[in-house]
Each structure stands twice: as structure tokens, then as C-alpha cells.
N, C-alpha and C. Protein backbone atom coordinates (compact mmCIF):
# COMPACT_ATOMS: atom_id res chain seq x y z
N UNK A 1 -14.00 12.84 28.42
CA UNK A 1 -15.17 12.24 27.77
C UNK A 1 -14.75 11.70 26.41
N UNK A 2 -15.39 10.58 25.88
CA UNK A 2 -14.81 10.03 24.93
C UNK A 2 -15.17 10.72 23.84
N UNK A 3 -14.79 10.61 22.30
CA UNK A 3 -14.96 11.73 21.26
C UNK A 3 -16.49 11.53 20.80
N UNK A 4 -16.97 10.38 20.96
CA UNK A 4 -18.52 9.59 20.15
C UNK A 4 -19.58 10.49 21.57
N UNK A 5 -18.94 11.01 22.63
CA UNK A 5 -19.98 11.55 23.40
C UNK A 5 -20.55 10.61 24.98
N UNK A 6 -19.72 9.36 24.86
CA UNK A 6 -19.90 8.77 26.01
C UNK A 6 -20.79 7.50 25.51
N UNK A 7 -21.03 7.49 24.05
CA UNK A 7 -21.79 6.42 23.92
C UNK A 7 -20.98 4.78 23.04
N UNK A 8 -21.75 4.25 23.62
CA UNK A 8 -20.74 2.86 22.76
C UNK A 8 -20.91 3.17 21.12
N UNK A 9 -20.21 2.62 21.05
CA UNK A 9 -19.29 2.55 19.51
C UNK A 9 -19.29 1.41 18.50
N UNK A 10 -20.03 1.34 17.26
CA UNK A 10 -19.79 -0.09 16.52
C UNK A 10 -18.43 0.09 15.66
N UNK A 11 -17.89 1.27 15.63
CA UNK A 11 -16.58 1.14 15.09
C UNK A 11 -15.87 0.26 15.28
N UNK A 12 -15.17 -0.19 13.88
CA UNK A 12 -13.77 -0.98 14.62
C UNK A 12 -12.68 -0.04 15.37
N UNK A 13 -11.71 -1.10 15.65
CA UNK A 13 -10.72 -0.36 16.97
C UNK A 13 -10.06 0.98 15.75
N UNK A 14 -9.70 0.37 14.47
CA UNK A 14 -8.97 1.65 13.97
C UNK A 14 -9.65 2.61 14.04
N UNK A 15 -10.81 2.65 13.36
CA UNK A 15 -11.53 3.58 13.14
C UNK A 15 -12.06 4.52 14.15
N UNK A 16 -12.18 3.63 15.17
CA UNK A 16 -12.57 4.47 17.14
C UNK A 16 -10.81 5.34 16.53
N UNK A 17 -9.91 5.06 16.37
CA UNK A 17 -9.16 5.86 16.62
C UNK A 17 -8.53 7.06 15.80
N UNK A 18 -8.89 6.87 14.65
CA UNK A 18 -9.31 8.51 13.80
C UNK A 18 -10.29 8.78 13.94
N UNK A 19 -11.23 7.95 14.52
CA UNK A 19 -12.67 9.20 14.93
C UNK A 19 -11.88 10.08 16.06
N UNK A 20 -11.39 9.70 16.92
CA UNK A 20 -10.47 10.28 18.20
C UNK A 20 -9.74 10.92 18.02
N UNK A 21 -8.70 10.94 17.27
CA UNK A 21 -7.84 11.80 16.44
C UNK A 21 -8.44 12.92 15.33
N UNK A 22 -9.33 12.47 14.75
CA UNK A 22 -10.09 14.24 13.99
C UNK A 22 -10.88 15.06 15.27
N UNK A 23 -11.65 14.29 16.53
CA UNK A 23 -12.26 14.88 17.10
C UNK A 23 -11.09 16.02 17.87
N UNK A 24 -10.27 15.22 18.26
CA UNK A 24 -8.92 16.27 19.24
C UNK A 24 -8.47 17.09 18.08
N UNK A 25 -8.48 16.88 16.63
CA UNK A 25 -7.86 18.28 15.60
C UNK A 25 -8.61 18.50 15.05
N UNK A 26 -9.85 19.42 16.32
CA UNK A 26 -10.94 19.56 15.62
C UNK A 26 -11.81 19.49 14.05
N UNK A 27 -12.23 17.95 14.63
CA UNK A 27 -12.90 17.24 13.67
C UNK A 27 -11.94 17.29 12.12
N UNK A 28 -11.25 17.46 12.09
CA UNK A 28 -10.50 17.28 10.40
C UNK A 28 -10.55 15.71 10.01
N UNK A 29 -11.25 15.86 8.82
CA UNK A 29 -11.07 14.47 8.00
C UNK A 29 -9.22 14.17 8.11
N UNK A 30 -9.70 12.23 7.80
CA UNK A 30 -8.40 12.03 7.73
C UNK A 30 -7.72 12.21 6.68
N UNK A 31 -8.26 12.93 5.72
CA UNK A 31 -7.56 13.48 4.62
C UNK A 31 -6.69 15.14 4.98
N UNK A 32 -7.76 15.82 5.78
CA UNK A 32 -6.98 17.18 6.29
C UNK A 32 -6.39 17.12 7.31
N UNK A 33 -6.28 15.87 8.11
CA UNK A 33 -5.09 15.58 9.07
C UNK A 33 -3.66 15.64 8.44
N UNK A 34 -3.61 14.44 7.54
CA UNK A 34 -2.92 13.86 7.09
C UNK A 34 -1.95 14.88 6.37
N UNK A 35 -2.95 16.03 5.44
CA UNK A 35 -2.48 17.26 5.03
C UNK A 35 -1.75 17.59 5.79
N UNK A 36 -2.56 18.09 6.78
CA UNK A 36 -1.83 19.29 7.95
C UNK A 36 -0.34 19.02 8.71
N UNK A 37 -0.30 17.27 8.74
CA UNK A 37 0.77 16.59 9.52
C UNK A 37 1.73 17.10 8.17
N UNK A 38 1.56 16.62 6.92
CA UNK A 38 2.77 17.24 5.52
C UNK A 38 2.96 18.37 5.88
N UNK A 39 1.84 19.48 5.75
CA UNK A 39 2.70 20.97 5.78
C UNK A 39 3.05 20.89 7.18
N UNK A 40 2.78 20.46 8.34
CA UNK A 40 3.82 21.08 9.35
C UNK A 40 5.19 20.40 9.06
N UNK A 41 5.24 18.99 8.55
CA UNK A 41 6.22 18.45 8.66
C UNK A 41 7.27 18.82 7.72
N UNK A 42 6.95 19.20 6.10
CA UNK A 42 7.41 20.01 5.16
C UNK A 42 8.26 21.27 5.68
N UNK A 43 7.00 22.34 6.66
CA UNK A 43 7.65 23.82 6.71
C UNK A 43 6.79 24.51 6.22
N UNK A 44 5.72 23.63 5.37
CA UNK A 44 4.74 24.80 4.72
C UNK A 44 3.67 25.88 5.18
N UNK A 45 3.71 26.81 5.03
CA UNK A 45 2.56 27.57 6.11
C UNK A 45 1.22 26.91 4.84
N UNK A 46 0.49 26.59 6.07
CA UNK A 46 -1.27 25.72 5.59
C UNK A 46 -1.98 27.64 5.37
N UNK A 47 -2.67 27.10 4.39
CA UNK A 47 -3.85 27.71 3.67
C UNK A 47 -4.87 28.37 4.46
N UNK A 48 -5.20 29.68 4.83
CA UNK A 48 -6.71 30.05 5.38
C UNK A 48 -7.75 29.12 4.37
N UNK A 49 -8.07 28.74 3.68
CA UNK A 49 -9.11 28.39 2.58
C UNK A 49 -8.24 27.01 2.14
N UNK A 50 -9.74 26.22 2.27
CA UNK A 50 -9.38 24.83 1.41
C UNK A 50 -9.40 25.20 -0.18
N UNK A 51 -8.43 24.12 -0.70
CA UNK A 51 -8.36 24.57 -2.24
C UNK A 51 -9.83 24.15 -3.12
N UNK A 52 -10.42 24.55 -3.79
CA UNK A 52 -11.33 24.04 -4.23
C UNK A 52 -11.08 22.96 -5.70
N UNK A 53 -11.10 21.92 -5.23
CA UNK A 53 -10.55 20.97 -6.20
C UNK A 53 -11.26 20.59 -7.55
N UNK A 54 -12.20 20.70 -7.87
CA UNK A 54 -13.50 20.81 -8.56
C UNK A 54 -12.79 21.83 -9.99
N UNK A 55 -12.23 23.17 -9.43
CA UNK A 55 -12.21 24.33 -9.90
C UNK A 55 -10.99 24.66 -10.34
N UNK A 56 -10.21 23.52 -9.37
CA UNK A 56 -9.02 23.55 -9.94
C UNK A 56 -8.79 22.41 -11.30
N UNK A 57 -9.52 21.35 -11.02
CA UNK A 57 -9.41 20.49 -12.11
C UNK A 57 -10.21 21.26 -13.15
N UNK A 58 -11.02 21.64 -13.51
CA UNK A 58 -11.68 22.52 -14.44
C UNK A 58 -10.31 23.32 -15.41
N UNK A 59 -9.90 23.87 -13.91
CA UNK A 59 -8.90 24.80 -15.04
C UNK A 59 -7.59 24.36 -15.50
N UNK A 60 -7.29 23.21 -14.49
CA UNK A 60 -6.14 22.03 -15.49
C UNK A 60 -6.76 21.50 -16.76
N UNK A 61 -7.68 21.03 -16.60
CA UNK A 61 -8.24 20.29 -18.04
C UNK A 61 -8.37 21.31 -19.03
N UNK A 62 -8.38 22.68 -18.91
CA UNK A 62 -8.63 23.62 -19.95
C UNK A 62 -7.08 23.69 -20.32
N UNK A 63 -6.26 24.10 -19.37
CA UNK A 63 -5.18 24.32 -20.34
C UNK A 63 -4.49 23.53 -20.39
N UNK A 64 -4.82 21.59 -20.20
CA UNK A 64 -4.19 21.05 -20.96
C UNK A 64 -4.47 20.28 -22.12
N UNK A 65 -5.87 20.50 -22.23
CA UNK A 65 -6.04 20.24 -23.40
C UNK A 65 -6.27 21.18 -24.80
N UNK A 66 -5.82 22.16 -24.29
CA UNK A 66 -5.32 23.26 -25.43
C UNK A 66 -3.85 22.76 -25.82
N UNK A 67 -3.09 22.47 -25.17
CA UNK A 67 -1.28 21.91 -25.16
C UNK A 67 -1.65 20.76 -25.89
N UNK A 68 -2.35 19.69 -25.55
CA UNK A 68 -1.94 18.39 -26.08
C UNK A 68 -3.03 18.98 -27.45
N UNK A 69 -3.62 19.13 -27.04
CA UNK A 69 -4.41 19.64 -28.88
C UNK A 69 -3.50 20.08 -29.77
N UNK A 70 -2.49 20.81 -30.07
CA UNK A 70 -1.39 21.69 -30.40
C UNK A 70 -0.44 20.14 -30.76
N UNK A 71 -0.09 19.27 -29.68
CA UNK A 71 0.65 17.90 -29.57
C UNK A 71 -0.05 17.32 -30.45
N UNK A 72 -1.01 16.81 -30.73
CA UNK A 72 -1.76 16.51 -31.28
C UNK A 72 -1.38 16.66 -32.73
N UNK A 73 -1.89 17.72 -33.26
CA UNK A 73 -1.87 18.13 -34.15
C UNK A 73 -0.37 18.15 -35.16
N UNK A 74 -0.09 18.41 -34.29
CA UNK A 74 1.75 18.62 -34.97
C UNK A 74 2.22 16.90 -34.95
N UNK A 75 2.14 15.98 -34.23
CA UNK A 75 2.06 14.74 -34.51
C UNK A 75 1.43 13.95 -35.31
N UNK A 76 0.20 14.94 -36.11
CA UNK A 76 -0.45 14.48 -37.24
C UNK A 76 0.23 14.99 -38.57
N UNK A 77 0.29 16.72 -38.14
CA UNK A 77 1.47 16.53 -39.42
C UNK A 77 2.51 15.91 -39.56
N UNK A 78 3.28 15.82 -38.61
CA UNK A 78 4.25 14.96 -38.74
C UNK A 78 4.61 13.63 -39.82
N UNK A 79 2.72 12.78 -39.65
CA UNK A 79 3.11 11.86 -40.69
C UNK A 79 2.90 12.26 -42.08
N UNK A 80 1.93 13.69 -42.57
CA UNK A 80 2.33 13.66 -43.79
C UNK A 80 3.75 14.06 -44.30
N UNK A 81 4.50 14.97 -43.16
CA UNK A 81 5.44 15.19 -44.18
C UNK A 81 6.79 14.18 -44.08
N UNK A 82 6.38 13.32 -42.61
CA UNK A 82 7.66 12.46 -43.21
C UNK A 82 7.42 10.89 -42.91
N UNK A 83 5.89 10.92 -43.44
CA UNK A 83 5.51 9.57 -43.81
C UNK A 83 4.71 8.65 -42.06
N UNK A 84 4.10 7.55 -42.63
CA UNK A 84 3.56 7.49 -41.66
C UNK A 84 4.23 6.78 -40.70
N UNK A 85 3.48 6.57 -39.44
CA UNK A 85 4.37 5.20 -38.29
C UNK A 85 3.73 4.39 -38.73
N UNK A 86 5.05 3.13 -38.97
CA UNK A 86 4.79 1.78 -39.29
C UNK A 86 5.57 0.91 -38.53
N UNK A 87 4.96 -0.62 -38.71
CA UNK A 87 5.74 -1.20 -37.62
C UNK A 87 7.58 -1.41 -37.59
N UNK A 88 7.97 -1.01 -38.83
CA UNK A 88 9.54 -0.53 -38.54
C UNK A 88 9.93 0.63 -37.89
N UNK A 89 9.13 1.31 -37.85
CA UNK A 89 9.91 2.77 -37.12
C UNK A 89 9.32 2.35 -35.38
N UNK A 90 8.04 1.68 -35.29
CA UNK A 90 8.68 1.21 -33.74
C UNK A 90 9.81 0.14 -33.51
N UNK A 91 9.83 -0.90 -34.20
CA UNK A 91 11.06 -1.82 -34.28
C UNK A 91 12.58 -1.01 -33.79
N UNK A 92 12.45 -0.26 -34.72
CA UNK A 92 13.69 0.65 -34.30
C UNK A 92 14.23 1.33 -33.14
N UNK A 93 15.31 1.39 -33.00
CA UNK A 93 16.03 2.27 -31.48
C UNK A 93 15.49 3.86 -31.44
N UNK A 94 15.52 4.10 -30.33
CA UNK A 94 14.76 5.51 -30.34
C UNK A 94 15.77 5.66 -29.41
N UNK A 95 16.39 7.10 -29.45
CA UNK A 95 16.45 7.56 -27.91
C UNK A 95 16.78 8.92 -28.24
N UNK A 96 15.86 9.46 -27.69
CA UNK A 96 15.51 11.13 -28.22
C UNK A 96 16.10 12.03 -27.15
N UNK A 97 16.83 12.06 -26.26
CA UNK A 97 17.72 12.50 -25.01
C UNK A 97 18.38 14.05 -25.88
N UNK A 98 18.84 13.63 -26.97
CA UNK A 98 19.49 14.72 -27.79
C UNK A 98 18.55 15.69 -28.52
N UNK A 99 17.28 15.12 -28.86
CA UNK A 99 16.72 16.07 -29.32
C UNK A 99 15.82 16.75 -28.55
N UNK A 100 15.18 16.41 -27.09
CA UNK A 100 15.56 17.44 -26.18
C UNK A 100 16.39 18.27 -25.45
N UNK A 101 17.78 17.98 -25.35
CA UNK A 101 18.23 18.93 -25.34
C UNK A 101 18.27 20.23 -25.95
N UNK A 102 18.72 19.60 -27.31
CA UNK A 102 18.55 20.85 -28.52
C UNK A 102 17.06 21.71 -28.33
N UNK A 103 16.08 21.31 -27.94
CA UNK A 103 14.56 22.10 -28.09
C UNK A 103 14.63 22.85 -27.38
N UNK A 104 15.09 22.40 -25.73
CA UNK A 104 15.20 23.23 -24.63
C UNK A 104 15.91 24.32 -24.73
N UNK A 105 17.27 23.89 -25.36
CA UNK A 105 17.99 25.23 -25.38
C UNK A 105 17.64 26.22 -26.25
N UNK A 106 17.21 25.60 -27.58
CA UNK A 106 16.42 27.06 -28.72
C UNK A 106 15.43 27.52 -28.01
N UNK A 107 14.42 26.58 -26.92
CA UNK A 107 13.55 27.45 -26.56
C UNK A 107 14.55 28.72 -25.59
N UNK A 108 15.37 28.23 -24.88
CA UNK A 108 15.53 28.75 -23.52
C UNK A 108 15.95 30.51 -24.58
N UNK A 109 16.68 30.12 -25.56
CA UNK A 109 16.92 31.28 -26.44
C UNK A 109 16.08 32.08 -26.91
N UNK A 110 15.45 31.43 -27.76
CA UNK A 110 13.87 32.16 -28.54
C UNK A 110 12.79 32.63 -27.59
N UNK A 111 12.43 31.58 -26.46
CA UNK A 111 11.39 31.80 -25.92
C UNK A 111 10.11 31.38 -26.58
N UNK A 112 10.08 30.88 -28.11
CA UNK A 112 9.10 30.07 -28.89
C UNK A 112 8.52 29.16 -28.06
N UNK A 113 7.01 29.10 -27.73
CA UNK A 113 6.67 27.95 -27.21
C UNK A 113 6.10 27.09 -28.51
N UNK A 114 6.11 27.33 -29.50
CA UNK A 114 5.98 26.22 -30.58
C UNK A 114 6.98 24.88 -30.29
N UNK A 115 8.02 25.13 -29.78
CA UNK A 115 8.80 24.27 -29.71
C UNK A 115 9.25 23.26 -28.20
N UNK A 116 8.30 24.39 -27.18
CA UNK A 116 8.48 23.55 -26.00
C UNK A 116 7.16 22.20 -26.72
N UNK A 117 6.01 22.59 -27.70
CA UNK A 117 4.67 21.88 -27.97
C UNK A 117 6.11 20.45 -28.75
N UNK A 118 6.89 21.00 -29.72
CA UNK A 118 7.84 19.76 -30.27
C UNK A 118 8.38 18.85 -28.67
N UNK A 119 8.86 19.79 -28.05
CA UNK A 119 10.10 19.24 -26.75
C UNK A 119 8.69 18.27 -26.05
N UNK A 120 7.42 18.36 -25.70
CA UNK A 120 6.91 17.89 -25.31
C UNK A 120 6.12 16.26 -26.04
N UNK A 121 6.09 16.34 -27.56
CA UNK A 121 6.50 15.50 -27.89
C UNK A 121 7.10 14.68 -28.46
N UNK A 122 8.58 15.12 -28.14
CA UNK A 122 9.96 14.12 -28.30
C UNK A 122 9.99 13.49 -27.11
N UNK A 123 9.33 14.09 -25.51
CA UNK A 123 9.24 13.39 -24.49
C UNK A 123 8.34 12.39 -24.67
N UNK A 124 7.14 12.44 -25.42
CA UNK A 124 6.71 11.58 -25.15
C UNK A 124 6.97 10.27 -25.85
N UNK A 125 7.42 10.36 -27.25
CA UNK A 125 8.35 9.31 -27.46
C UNK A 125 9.03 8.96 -27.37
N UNK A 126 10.22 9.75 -26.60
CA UNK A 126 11.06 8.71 -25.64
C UNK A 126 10.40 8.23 -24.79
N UNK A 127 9.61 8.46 -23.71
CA UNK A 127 8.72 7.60 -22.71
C UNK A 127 8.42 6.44 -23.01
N UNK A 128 7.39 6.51 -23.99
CA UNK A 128 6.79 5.28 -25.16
C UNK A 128 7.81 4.49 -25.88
N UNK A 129 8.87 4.86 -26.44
CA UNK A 129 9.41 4.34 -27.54
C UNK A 129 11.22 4.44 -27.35
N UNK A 130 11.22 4.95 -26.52
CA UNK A 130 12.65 5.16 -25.92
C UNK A 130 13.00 3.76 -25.78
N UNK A 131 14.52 3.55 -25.97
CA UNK A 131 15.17 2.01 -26.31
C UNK A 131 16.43 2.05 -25.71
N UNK A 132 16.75 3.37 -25.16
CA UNK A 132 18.47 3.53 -24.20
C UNK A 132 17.81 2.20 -23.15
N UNK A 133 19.03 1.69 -22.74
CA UNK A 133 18.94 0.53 -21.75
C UNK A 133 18.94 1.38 -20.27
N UNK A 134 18.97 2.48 -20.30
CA UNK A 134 19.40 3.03 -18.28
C UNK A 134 17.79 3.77 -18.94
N UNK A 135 17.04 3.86 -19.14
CA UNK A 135 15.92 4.77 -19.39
C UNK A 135 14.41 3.46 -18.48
N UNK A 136 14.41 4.54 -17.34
CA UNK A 136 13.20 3.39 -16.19
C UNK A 136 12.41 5.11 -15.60
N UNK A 137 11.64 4.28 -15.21
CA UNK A 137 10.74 5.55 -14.15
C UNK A 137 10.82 5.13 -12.92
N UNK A 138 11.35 6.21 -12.35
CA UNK A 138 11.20 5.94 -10.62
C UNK A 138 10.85 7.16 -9.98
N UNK A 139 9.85 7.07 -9.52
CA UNK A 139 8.90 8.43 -8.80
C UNK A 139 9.63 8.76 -7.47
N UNK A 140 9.67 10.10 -7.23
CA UNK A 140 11.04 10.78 -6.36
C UNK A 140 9.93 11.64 -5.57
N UNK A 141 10.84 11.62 -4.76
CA UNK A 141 10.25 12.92 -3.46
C UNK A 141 10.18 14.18 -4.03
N UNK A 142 9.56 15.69 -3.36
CA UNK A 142 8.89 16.60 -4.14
C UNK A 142 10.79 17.22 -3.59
N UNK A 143 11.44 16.74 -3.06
CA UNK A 143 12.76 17.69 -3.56
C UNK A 143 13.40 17.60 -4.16
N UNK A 144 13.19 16.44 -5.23
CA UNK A 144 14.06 16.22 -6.32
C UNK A 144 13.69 16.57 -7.61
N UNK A 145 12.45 17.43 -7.63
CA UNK A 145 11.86 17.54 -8.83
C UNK A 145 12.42 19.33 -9.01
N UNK A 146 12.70 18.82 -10.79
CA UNK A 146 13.59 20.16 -11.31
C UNK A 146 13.11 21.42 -11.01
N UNK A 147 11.38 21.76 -10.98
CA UNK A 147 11.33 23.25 -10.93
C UNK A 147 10.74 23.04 -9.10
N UNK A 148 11.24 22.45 -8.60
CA UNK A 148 10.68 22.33 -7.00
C UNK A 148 10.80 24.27 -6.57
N UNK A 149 11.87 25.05 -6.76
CA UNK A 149 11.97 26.18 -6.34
C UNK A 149 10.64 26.93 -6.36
N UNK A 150 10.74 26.84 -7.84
CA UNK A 150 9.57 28.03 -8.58
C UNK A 150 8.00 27.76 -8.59
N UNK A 151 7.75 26.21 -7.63
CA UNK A 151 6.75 25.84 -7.30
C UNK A 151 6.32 26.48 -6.05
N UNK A 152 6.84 27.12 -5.24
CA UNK A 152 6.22 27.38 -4.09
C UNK A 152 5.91 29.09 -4.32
């Protein structure tokens, strides 16, 4: 029997055919298909419970805007004590590669997160203001990303 129940259909042809396809995986949007096809295809064991996304963005936006508040702030002192940004200091070469390193490693030592709040923005002016010629963005698969381990 067809998935609509035996009755004609104003769907278009695609759409007759993820209606057909959620009805055979029982009824899953094509968003929790699509899921389900990643984690089997990944390896991931799928979730008893959908994530509640609502609740999760709630609690991203809390703690990141406690971080960039902190960013914030320290980027404001910044210009009193060593003057403000003007259009020569963007003119200028930036490439801050070295002074994350150095942050990372005092943090990795200290454990200070005052200074991952610096390391986070020396990243962001290299992003913005970075002037090395090999410095591009190219968005990578989830196995190339550095803490991929400690994510699961």
C-alpha cells in the first residue's frame, strides 16, 4: 500500500519520495533521516532522546557570552594602555601565529584561563587582520578537527 494510504497525491515526484522514505523509517523527518543515515554511517551509537535544541542554545549563549564579555573587555583595555586602533595599525602586517603559540603553552603550564580569554583574542585578530600570505579558511571534515577525540 502506498505511504499517503492509497490516495492520490498533489506532491511533487521528490517529495512523493521522502514522504515514502520517512513513512518506511517510521515517519522520521528528513532532518532525522538524514541524522540517522550520519550516525550509522559515522559509527555513532544514535541517542534514546532527541537533543533539545532550544535548551541547548540557551546554554551556549550563556557561556559564551560570559567569554566574549571577558574578550571584550580586555580588548577595551587594551586601547588605554597601549593606545587606540587607528587606521595605521590596520595598514600594518599582522601575523599573530607566534603569539599564540606562546599563550597556549603558558596556559598549557599555568592552567590560567585569563590567558586562553588573551589566546582567544590574538585569534581573532589574526582572523580579521592577519596579513601572512598562506593564512585562508577552508572548512574540513569532523576528523580533522584538533580536539575531535575529546569530543565524543
Amino acid at each position: 500500500m502506498a505511504a499517503n494510504g492509497g490516495k492520490k497525491s498533489s506532491l511533487k515526484k521528490e517529495d512523493q519520495l521522502w514522504a515514502q522514505l520517512a513513512a518506511k523509517m517510521n515517519n522520521l523527518t528528513e532532518h532525522e533521516y538524514i541524522r540517522k543515515h550520519i550516525y550509522e554511517y559515522k559509527g555513532i551509537a544514535q541517542r534514546d532522546q532527541l537533543i533539545n535544541v532550544e535548551a541547548q542554545k540557551h546554554l551556549i549563549e550563556a557561556f559564551t557570552n560570559k567569554l566574549f564579555t571577558l574578550c571584550k573587555n580586555r580588548l577595551l583595555m587594551a586601547r588605554f594602555r597601549y593606545g587606540a586602533w587607528d587606521e595605521e595599525y590596520f595598514n600594518r602586517p599582522h601575523d599573530h601565529a607566534q603569539a599564540l603559540e606562546r599563550l597556549a603553552k603558558r596556559y598549557k603550564k599555568s592552567r590560567n584561563t585569563e590567558l586562553l580569554v588573551d589566546l582567544i583574542n590574538y585569534a581573532w585578530l589574526e582572523f580579521f587582520f592577519g596579513t601572512h600570505p598562506d593564512k585562508h579558511f577552508h572548512a574540513t571534515d569532523d576528523e580533522d578537527h584538533v580536539g575531535n577525540d575529546n569530543m565524543r
